[in-house]
Protein backbone atom coordinates (compact mmCIF):
# COMPACT_ATOMS: atom_id res chain seq x y z
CA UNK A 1 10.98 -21.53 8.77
CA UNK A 2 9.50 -18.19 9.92
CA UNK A 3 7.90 -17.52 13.46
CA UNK A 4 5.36 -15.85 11.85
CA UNK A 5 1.76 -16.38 12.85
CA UNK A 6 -0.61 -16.70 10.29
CA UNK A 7 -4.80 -15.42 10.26
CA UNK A 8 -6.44 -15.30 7.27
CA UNK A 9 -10.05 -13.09 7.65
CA UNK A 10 -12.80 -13.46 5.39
CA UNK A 11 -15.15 -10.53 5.65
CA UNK A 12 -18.39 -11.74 2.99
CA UNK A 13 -20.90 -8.67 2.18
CA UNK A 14 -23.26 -10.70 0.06
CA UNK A 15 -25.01 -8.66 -2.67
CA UNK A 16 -26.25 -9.76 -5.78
CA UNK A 17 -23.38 -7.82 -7.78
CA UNK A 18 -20.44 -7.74 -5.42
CA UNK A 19 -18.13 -9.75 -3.18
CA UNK A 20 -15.69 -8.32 -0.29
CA UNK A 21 -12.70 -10.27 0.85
CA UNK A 22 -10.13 -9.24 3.62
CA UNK A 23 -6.94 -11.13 3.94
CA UNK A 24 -4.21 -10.46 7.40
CA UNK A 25 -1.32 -12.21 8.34
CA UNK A 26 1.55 -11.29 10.73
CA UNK A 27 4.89 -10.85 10.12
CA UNK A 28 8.25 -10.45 11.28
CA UNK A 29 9.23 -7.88 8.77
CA UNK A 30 9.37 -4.10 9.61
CA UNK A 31 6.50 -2.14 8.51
CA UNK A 32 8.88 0.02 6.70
CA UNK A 33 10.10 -3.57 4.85
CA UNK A 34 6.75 -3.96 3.66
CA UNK A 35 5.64 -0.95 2.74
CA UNK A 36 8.87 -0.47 0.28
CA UNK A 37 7.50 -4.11 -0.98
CA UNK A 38 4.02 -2.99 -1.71
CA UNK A 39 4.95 0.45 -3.25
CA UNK A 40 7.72 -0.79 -5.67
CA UNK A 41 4.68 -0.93 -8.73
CA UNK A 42 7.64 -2.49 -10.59
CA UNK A 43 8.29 -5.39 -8.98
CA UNK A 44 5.45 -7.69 -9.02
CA UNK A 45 6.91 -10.62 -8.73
CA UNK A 46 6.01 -12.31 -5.59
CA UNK A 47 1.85 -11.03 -6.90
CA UNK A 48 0.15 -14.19 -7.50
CA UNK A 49 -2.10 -12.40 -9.83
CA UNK A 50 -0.46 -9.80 -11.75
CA UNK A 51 2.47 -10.90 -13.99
CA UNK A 52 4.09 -7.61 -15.14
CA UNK A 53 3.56 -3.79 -14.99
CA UNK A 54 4.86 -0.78 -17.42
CA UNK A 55 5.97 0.96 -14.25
CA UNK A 56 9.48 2.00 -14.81
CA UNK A 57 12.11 1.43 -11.58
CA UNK A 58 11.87 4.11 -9.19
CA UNK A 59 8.58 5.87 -9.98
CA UNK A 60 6.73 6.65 -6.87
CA UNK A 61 3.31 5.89 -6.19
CA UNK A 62 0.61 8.91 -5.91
CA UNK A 63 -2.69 9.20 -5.73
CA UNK A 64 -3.68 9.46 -8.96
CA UNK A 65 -1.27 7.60 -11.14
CA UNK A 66 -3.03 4.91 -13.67
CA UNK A 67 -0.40 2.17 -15.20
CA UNK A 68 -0.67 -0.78 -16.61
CA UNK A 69 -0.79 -4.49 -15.47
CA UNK A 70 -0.86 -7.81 -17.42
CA UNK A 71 -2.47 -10.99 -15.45
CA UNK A 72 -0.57 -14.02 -14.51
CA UNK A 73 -3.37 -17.01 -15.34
CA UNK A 74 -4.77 -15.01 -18.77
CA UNK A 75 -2.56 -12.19 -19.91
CA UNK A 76 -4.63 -9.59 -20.38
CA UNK A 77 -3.89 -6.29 -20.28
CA UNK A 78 -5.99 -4.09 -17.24
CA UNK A 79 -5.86 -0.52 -15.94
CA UNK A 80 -5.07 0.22 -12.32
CA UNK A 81 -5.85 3.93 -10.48
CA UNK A 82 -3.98 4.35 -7.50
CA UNK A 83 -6.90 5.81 -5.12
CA UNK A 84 -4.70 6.45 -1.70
CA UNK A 85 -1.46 6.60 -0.37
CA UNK A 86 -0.69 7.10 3.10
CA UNK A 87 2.83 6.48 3.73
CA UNK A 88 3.89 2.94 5.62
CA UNK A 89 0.07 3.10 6.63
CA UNK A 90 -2.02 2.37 3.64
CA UNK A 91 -2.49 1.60 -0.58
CA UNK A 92 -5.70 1.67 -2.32
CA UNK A 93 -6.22 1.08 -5.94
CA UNK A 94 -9.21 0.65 -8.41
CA UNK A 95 -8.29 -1.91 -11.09
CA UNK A 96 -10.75 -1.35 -14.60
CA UNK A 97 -10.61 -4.95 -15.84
CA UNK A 98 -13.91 -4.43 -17.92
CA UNK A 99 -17.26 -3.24 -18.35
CA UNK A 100 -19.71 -4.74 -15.72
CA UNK A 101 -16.32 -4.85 -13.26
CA UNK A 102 -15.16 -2.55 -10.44
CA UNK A 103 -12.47 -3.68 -8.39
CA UNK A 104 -10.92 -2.36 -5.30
CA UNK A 105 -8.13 -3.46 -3.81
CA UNK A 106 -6.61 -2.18 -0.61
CA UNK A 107 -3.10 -3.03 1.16
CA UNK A 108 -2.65 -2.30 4.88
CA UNK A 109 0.40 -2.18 7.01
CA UNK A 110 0.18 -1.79 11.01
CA UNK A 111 2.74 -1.88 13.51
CA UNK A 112 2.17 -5.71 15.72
CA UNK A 113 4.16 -6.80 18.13
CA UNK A 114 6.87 -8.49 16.99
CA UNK A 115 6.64 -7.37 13.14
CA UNK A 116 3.94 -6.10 11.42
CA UNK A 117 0.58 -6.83 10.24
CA UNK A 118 -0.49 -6.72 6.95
CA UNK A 119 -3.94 -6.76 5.30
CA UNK A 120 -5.35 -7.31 2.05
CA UNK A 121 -8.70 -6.64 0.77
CA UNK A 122 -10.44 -6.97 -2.51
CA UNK A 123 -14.00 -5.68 -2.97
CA UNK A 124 -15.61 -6.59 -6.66
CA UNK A 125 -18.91 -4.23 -7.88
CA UNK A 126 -20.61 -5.31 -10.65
CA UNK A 127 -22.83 -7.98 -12.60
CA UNK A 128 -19.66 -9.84 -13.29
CA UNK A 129 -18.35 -9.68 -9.95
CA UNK A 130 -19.34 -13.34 -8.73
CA UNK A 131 -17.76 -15.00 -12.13
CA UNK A 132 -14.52 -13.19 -12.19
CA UNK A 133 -14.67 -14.19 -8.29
CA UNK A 134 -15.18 -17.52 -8.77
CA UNK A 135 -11.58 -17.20 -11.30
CA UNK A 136 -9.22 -15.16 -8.52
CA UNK A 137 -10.50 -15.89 -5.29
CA UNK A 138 -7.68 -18.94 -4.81
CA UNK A 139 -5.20 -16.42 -5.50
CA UNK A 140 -6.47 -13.15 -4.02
CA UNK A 141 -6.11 -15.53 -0.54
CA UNK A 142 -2.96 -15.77 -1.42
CA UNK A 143 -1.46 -12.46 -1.72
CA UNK A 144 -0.85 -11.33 1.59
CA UNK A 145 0.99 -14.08 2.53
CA UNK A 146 3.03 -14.07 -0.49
CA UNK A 147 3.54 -10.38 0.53
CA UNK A 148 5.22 -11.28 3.35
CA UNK A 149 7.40 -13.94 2.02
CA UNK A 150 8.92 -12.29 -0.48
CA UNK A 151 9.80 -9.86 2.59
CA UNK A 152 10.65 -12.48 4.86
CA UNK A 153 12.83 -14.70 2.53
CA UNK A 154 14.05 -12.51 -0.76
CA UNK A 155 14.97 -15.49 -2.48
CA UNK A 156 12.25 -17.67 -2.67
CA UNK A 157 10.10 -17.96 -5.63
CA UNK A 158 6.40 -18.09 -5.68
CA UNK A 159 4.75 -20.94 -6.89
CA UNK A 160 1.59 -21.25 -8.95
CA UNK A 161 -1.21 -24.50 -8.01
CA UNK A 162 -0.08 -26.54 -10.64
CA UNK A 163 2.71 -24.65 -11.87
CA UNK A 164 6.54 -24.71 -11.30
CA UNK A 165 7.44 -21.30 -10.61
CA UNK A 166 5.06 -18.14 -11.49
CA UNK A 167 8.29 -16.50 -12.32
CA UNK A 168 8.57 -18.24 -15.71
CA UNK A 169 5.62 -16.03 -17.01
CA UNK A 170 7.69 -13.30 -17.22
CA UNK A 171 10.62 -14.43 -18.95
């Protein structure tokens, strides 16, 4: 089991069209072990949302880039925009799921104690933003945490609710 402390932050900015969420939990890992975690676009295998990317192995990630993701739960195809990258500090995207959409998502590493800290926020815009919230939010509370197990312990697979391993959707 893993020393790590745990502290999940909810940050609500109630508008009619959108919905903020932040996300932190503490580590053990380096912030350099995370950082390589969050930037590898390739591997998104520990994401309890996304399934897949077209990211080929290696490619770095710039401001700028736009690739492709499919969803775990529905596979459907979405666009992601990589906003900002500020090395071993910070990773923002914009993912176009559909008209009536905008989401932001935003990964952030900081040095803690005895590890490192990492933070995840999501921030939908949008007339749809409170239905396609009411779809992600038990997983979106989940990815930080799964962020830092796949750091923590390599080998472990995520799990799904209700599923045996999220890894079988991309076989």
């Amino acid at each position: 089991m893993s020393n790590r402390l745990s502290r999940s932050t909810q940050n609500q900015f109630w508008h009619p069209h959108s919905v903020a969420k932040e996300y932190e939990v503490i580590s053990t890992a380096s912030v350099d072990e995370l950082w390589q975690k969050i930037i590898n676009l390739a591997d998104v295998s520990w994401h309890p949302i996304l399934a897949k990317t077209n990211v080929p192995r290696g490619l770095v990630a710039k401001p700028g880039l736009i690739y492709q993701a499919v969803t775990r739960r529905i596979p459907i195809p979405i666009q992601i925009f990589v906003e900002r990258v500020r090395p071993n500090e910070l990773f923002s995207v914009r993912v176009l799921v559909m008209p009536g959409l905008e989401e932001q998502v935003t990964y952030q590493v900081k040095s803690a104690v005895c590890g490192a800290s990492v933070s995840y926020s999501v921030t939908l815009r949008g007339w749809l933003s409170p239905l396609f919230w009411s779809f992600i939010h038990p997983w979106a509370a989940r990815v930080a945490s799964e962020l830092v197990q796949s750091v923590e312990h390599p080998i472990s697979t995520v799990t799904e609710p209700g599923e045996a391993s999220s890894l079988d959707l991309l076989g």
